[in-house]
Protein backbone atom coordinates (compact mmCIF):
# COMPACT_ATOMS: atom_id res chain seq x y z
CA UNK A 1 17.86 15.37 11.45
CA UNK A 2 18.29 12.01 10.71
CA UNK A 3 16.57 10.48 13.77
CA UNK A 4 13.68 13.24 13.13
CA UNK A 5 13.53 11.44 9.94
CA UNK A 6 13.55 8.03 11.21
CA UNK A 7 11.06 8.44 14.18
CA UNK A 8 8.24 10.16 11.88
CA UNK A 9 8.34 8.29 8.64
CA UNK A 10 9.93 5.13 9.35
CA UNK A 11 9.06 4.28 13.12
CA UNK A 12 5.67 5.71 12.68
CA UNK A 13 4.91 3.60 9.76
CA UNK A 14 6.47 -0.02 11.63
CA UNK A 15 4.37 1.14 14.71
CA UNK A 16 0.99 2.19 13.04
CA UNK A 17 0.96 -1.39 11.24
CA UNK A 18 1.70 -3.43 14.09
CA UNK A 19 -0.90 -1.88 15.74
CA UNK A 20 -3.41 -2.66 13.43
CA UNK A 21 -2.30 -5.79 11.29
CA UNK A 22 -4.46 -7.78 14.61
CA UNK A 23 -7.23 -5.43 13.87
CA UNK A 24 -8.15 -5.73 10.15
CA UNK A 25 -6.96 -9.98 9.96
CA UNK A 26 -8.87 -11.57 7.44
CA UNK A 27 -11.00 -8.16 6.63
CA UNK A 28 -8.66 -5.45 5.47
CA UNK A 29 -5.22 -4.20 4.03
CA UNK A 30 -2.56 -1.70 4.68
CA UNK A 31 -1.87 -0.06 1.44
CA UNK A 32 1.81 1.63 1.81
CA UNK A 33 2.54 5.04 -0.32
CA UNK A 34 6.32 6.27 -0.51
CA UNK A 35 7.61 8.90 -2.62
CA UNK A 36 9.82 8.08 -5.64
CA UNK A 37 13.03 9.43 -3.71
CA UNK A 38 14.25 5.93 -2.27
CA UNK A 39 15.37 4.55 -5.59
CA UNK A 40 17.65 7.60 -6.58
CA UNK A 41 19.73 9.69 -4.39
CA UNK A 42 19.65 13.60 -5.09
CA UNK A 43 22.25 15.69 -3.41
CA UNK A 44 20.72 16.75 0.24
CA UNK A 45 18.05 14.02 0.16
CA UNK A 46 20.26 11.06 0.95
CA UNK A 47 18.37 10.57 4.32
CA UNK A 48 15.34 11.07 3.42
CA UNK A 49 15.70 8.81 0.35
CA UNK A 50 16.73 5.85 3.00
CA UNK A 51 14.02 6.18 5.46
CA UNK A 52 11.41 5.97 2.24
CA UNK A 53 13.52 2.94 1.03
CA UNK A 54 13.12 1.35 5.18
CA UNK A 55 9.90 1.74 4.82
CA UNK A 56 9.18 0.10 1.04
CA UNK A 57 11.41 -3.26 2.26
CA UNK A 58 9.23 -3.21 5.47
């Protein structure tokens, strides 16, 4: 579940905006959105709650 996790909402996210940080240089910005899980945990959310909190520090 974990890696599920990771691959769609944390890997995605790094990979998307690698991809296109050379495409909008000097013209555009990537606006991030993450739910408000990552700064609490709630019991049964605990990965989900880190993969949004990867993807805030990123």
């Amino acid at each position: 579940m974990f890696d599920a996790l990771t691959d769609v909402h944390f890997k995605g996210v790094y990979v998307l905006m690698q991809q296109l940080l050379p495409q909008i240089a000097g013209v555009g910005a990537i606006v991030r959105v993450s739910s408000g899980l990552s700064p609490i945990t709630i019991p049964g959310y605990g990965p989900h709650a880190a993969v949004k909190s990867a993807v805030q520090m990123t």
